[in-house]
PDB file of N, CA and C in Angstrom:
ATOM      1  N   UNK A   1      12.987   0.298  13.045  1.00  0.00           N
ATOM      2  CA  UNK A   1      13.762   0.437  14.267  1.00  0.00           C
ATOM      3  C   UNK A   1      14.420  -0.885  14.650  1.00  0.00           C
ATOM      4  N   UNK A   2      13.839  -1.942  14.392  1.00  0.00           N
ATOM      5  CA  UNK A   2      14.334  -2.935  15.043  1.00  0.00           C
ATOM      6  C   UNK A   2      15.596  -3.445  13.866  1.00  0.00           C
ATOM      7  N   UNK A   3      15.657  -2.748  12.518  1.00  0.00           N
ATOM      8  CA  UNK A   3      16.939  -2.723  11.794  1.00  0.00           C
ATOM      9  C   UNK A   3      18.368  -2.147  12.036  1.00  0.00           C
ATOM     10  N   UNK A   4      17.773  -1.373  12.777  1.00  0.00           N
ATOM     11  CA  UNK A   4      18.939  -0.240  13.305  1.00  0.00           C
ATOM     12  C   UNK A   4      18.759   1.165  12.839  1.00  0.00           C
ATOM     13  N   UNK A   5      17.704   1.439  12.550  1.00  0.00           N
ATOM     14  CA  UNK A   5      17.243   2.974  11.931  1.00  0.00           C
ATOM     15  C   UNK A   5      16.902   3.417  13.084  1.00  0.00           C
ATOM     16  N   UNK A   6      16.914   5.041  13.353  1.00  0.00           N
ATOM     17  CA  UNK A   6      16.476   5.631  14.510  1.00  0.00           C
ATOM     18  C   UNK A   6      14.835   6.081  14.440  1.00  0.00           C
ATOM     19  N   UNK A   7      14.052   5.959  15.060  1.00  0.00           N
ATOM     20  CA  UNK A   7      12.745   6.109  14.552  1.00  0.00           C
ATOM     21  C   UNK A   7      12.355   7.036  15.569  1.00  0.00           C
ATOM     22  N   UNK A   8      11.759   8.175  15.645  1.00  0.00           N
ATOM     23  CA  UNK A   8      10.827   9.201  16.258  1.00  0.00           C
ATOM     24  C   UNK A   8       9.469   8.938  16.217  1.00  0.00           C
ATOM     25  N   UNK A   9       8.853   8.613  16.863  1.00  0.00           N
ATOM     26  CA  UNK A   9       7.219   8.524  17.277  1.00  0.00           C
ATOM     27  C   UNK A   9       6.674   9.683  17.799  1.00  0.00           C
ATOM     28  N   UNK A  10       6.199  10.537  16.681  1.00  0.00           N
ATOM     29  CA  UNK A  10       4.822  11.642  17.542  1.00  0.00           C
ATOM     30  C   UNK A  10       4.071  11.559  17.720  1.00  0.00           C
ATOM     31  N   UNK A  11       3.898  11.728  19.184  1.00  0.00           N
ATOM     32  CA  UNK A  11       2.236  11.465  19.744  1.00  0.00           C
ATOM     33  C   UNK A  11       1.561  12.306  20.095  1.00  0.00           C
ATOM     34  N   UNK A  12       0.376  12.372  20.055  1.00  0.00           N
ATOM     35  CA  UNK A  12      -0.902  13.763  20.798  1.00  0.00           C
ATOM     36  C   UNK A  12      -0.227  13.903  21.831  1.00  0.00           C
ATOM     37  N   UNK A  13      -0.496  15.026  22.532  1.00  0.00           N
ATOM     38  CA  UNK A  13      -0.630  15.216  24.064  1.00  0.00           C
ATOM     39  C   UNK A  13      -1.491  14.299  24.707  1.00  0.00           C
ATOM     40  N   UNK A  14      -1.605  14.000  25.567  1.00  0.00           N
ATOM     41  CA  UNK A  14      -3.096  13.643  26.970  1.00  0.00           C
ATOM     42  C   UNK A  14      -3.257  11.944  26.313  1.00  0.00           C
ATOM     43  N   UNK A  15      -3.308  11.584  24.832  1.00  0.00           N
ATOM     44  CA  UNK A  15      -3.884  10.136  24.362  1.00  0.00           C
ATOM     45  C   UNK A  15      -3.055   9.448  23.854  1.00  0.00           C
ATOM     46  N   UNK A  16      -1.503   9.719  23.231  1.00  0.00           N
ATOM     47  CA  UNK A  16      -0.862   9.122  23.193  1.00  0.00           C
ATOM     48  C   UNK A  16      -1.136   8.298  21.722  1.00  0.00           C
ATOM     49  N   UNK A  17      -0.735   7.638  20.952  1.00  0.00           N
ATOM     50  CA  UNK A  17      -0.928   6.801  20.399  1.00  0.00           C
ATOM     51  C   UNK A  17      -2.011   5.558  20.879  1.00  0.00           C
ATOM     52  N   UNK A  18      -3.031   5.523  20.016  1.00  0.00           N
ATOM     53  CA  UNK A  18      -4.018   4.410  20.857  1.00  0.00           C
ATOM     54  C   UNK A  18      -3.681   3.190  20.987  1.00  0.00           C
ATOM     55  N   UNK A  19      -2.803   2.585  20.020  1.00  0.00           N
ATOM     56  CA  UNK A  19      -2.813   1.263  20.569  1.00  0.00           C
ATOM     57  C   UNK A  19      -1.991   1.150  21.588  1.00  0.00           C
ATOM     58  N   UNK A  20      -1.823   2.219  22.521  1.00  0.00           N
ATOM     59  CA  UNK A  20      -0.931   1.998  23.787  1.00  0.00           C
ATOM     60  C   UNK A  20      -1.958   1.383  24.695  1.00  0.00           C
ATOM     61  N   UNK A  21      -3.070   1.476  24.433  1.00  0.00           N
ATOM     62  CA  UNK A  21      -4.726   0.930  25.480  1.00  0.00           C
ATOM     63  C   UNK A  21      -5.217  -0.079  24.504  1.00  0.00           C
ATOM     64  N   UNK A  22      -4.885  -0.549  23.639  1.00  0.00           N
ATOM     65  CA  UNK A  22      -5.691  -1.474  22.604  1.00  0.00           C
ATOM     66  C   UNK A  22      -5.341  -2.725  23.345  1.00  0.00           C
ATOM     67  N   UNK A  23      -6.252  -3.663  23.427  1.00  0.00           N
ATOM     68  CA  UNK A  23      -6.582  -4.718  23.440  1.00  0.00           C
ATOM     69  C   UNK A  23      -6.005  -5.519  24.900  1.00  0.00           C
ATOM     70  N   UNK A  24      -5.423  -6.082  25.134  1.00  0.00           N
ATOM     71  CA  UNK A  24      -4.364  -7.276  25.758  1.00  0.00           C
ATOM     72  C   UNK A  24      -3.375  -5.849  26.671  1.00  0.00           C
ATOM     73  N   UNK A  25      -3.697  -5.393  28.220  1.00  0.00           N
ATOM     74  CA  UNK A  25      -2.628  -4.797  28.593  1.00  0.00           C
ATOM     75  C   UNK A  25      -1.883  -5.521  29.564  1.00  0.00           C
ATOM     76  N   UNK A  26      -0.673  -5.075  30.007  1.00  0.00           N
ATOM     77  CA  UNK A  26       0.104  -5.400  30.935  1.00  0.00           C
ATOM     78  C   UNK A  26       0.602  -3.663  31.710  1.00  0.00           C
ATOM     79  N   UNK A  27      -0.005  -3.715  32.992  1.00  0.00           N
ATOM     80  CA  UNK A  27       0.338  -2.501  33.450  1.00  0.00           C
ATOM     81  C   UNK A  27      -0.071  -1.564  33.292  1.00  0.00           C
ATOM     82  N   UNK A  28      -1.157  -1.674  32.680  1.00  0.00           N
ATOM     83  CA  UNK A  28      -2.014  -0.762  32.129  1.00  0.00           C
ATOM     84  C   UNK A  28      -1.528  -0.125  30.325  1.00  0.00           C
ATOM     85  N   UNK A  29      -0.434  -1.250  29.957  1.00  0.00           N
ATOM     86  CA  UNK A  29       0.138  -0.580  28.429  1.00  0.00           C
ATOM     87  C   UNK A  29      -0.335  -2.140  27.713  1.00  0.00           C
ATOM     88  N   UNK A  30      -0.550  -1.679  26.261  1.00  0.00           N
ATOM     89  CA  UNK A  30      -0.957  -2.977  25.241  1.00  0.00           C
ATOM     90  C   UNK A  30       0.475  -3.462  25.181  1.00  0.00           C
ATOM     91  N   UNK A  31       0.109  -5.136  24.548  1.00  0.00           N
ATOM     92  CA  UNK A  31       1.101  -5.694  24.769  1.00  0.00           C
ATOM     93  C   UNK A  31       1.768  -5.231  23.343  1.00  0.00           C
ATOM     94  N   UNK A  32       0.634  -5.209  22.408  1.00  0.00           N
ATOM     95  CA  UNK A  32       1.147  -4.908  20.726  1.00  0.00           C
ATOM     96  C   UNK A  32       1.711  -3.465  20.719  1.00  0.00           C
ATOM     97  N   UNK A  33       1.679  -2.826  21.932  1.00  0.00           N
ATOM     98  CA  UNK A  33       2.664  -1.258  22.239  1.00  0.00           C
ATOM     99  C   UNK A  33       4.083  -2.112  22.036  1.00  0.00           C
ATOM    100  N   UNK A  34       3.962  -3.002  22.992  1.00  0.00           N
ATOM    101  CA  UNK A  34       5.483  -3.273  23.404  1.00  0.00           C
ATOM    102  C   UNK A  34       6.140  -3.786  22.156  1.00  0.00           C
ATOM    103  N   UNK A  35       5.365  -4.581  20.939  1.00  0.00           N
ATOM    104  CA  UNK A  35       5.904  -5.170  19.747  1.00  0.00           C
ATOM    105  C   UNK A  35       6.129  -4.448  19.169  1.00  0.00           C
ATOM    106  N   UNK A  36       4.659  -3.127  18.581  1.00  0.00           N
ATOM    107  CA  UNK A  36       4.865  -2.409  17.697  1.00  0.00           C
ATOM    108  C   UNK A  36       5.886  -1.532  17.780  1.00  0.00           C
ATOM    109  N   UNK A  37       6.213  -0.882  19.132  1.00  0.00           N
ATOM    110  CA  UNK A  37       6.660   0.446  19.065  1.00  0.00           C
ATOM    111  C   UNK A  37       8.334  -0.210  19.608  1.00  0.00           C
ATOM    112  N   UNK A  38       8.391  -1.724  19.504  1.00  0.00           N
ATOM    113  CA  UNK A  38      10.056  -1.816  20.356  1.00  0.00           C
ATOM    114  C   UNK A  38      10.946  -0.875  19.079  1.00  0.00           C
ATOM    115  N   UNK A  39      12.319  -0.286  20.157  1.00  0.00           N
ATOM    116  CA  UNK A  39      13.166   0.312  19.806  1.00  0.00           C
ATOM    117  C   UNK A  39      13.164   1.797  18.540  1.00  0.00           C
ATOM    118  N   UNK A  40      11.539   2.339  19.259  1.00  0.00           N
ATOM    119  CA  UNK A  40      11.443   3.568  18.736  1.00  0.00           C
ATOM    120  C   UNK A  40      11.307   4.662  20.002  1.00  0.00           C
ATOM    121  N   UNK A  41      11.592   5.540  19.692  1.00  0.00           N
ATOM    122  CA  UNK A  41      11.566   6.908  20.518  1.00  0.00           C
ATOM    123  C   UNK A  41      10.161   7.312  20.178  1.00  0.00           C
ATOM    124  N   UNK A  42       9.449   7.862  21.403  1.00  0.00           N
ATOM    125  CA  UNK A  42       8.488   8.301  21.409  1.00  0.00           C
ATOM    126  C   UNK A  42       8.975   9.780  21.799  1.00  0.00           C
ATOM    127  N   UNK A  43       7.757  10.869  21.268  1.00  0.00           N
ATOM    128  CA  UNK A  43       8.082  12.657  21.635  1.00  0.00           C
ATOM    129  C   UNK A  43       6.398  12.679  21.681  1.00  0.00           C
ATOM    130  N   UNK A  44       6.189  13.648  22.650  1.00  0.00           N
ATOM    131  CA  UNK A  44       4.365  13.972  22.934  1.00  0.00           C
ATOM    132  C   UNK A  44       5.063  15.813  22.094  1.00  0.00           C
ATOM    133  N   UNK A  45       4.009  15.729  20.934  1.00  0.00           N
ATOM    134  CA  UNK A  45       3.934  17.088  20.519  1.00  0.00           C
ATOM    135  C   UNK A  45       2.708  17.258  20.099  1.00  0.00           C
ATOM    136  N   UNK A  46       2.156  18.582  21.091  1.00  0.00           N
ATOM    137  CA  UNK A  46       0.991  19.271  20.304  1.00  0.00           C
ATOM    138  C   UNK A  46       0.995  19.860  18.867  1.00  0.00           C
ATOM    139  N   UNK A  47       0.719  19.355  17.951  1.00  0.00           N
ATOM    140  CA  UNK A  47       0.967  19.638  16.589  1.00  0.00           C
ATOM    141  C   UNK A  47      -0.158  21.433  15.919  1.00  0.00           C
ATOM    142  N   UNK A  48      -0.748  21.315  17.299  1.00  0.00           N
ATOM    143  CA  UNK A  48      -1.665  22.701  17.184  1.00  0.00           C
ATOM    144  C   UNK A  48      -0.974  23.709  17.411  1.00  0.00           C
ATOM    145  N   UNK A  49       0.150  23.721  17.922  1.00  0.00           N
ATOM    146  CA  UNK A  49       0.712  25.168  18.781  1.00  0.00           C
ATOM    147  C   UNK A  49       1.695  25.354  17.967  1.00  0.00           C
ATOM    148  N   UNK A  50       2.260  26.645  18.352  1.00  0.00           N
ATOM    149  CA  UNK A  50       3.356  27.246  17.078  1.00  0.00           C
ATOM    150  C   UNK A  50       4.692  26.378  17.761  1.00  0.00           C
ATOM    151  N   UNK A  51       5.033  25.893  19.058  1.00  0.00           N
ATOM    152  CA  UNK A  51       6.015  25.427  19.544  1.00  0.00           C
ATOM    153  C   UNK A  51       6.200  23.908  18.817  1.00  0.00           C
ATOM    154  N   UNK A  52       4.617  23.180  18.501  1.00  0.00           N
ATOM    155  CA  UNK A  52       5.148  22.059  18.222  1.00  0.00           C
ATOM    156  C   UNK A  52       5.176  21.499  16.780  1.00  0.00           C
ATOM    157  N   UNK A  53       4.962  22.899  15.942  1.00  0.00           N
ATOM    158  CA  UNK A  53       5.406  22.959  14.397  1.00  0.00           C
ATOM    159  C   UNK A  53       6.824  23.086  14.755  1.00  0.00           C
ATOM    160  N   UNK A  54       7.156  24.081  15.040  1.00  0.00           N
ATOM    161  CA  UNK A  54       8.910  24.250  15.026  1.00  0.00           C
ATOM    162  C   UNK A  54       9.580  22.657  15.454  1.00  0.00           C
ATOM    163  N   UNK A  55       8.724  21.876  16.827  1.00  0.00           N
ATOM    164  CA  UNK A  55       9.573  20.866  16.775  1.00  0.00           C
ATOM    165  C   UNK A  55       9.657  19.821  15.747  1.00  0.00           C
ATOM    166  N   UNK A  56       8.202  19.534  14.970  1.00  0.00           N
ATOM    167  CA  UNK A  56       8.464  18.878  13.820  1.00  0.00           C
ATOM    168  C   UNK A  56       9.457  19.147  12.743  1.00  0.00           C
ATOM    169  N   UNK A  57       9.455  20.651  12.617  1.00  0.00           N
ATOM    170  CA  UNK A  57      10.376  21.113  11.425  1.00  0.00           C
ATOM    171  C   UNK A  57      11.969  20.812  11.719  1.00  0.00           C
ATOM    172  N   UNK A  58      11.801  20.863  13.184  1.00  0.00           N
ATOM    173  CA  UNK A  58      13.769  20.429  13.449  1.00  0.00           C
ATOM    174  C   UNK A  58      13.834  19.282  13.053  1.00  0.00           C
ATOM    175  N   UNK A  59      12.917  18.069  13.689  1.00  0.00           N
ATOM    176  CA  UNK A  59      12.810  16.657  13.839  1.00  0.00           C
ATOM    177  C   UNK A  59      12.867  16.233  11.816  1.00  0.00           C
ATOM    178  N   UNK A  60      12.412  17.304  11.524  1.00  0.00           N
ATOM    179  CA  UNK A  60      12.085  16.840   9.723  1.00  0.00           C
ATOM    180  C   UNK A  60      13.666  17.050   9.003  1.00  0.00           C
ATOM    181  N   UNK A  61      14.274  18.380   9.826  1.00  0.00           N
ATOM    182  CA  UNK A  61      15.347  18.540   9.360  1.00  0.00           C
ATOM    183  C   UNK A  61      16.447  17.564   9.459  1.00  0.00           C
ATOM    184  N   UNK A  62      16.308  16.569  10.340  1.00  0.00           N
ATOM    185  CA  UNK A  62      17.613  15.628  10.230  1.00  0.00           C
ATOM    186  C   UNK A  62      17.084  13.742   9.713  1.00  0.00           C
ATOM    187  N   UNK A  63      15.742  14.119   9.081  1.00  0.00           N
ATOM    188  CA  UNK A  63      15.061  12.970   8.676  1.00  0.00           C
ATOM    189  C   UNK A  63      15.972  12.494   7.615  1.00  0.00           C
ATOM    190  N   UNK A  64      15.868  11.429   7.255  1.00  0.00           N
ATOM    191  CA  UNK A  64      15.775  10.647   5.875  1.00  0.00           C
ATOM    192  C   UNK A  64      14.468  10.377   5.153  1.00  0.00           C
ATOM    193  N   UNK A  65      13.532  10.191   6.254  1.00  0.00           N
ATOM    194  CA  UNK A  65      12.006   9.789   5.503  1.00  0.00           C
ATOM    195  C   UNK A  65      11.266  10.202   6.906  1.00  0.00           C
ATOM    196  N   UNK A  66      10.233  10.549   6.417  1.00  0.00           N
ATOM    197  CA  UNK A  66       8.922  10.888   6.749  1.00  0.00           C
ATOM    198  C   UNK A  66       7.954  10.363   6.518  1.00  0.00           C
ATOM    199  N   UNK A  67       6.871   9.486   7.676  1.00  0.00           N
ATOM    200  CA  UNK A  67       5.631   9.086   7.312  1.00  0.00           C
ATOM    201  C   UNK A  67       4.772   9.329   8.168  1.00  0.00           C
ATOM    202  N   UNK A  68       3.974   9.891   7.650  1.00  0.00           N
ATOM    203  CA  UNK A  68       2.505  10.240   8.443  1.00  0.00           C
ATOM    204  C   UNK A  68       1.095   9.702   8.144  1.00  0.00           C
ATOM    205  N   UNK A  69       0.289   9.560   9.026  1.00  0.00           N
ATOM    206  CA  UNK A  69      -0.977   8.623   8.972  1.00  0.00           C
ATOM    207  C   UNK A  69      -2.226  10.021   9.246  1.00  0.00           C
ATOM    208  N   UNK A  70      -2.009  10.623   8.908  1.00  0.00           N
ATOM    209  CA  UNK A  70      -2.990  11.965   9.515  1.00  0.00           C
ATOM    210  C   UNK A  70      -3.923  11.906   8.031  1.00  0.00           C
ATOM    211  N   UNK A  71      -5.246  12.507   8.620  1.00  0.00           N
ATOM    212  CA  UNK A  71      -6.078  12.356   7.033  1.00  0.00           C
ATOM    213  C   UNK A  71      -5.096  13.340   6.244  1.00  0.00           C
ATOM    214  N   UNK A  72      -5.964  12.864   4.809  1.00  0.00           N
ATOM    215  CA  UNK A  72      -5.352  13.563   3.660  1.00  0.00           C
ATOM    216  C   UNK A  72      -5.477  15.541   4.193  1.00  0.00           C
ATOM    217  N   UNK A  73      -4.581  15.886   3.843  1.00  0.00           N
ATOM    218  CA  UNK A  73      -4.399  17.790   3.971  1.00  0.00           C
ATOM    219  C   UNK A  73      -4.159  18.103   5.633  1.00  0.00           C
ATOM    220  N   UNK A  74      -4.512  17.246   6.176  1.00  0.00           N
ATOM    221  CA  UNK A  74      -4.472  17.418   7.842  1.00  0.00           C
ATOM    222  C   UNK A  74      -2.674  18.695   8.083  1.00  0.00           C
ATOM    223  N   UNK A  75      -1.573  17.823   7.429  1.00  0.00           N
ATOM    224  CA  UNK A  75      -0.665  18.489   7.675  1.00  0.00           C
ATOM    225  C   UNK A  75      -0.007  20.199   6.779  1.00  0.00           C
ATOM    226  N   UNK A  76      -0.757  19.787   5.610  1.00  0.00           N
ATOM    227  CA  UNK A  76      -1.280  21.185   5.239  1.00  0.00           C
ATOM    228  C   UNK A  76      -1.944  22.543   5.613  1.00  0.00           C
ATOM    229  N   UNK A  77      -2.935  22.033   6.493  1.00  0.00           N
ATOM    230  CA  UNK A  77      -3.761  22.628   7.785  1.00  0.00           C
ATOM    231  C   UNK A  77      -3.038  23.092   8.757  1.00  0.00           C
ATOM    232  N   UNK A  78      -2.302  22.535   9.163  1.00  0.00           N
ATOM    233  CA  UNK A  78      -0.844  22.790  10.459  1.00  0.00           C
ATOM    234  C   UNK A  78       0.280  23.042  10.112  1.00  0.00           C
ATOM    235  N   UNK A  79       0.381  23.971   8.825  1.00  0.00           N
ATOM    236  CA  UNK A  79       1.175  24.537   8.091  1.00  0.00           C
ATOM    237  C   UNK A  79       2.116  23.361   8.238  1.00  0.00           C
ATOM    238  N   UNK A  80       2.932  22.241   8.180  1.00  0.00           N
ATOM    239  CA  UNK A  80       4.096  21.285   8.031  1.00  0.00           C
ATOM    240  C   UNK A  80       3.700  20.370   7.013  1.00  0.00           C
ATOM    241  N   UNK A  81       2.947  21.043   6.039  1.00  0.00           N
ATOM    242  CA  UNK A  81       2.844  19.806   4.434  1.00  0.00           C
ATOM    243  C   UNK A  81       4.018  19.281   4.156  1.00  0.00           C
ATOM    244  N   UNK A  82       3.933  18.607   3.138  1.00  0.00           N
ATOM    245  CA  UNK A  82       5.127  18.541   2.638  1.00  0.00           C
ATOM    246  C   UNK A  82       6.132  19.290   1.689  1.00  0.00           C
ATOM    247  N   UNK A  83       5.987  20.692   1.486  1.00  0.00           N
ATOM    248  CA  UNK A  83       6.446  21.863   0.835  1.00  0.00           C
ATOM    249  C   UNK A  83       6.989  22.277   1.731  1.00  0.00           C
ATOM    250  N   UNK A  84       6.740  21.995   2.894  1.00  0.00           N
ATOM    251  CA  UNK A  84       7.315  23.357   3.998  1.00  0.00           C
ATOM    252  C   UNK A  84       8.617  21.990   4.402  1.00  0.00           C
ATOM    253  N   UNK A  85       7.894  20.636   5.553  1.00  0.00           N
ATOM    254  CA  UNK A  85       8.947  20.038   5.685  1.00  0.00           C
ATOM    255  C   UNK A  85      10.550  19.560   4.522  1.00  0.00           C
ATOM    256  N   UNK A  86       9.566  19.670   3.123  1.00  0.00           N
ATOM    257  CA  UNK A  86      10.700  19.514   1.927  1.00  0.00           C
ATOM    258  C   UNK A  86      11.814  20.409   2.023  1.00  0.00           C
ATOM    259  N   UNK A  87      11.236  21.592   2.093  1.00  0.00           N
ATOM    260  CA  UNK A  87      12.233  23.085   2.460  1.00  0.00           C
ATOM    261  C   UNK A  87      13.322  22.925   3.549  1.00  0.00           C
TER     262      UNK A  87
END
């Protein structure tokens, strides 16, 4: 993001990405929020519900790349593997 790429951040519902509470806050937000995440878009999607597969699958549809940190098969499980987002 800070190249000029557009970056989408999905987060849980209710917890957000944790290092938004990690360590050093200001305002109640980490300061390494403010480094890590400058000049990305954040989206809160429940990845459990049928509403917030469909939003990944739009969000996948105008990707260039995709990276996810979820254990191994996690997104297999929530039907959006990578067979379905490939499609």
């Amino acid at each position: 993001a800070e190249f000029g790429a557009d970056v989408v951040k999905i987060e849980a519902p209710e917890t957000g990405d944790p290092l938004r509470k990690w360590r050093k806050l200001h305002e109640g937000t980490s300061l390494w929020w403010y480094l890590q995440s400058r000049n990305k878009k954040s989206v809160c999607v429940n990845l459990k519900s049928a509403d917030g597969v469909e939003i990944v699958k739009r969000l996948a549809a105008e990707a260039d790349v995709i990276i996810e940190n979820l254990r191994p098969g996690a997104l297999e499980r929530l039907g959006i593997g990578w067979d379905v987002l490939h499609a």
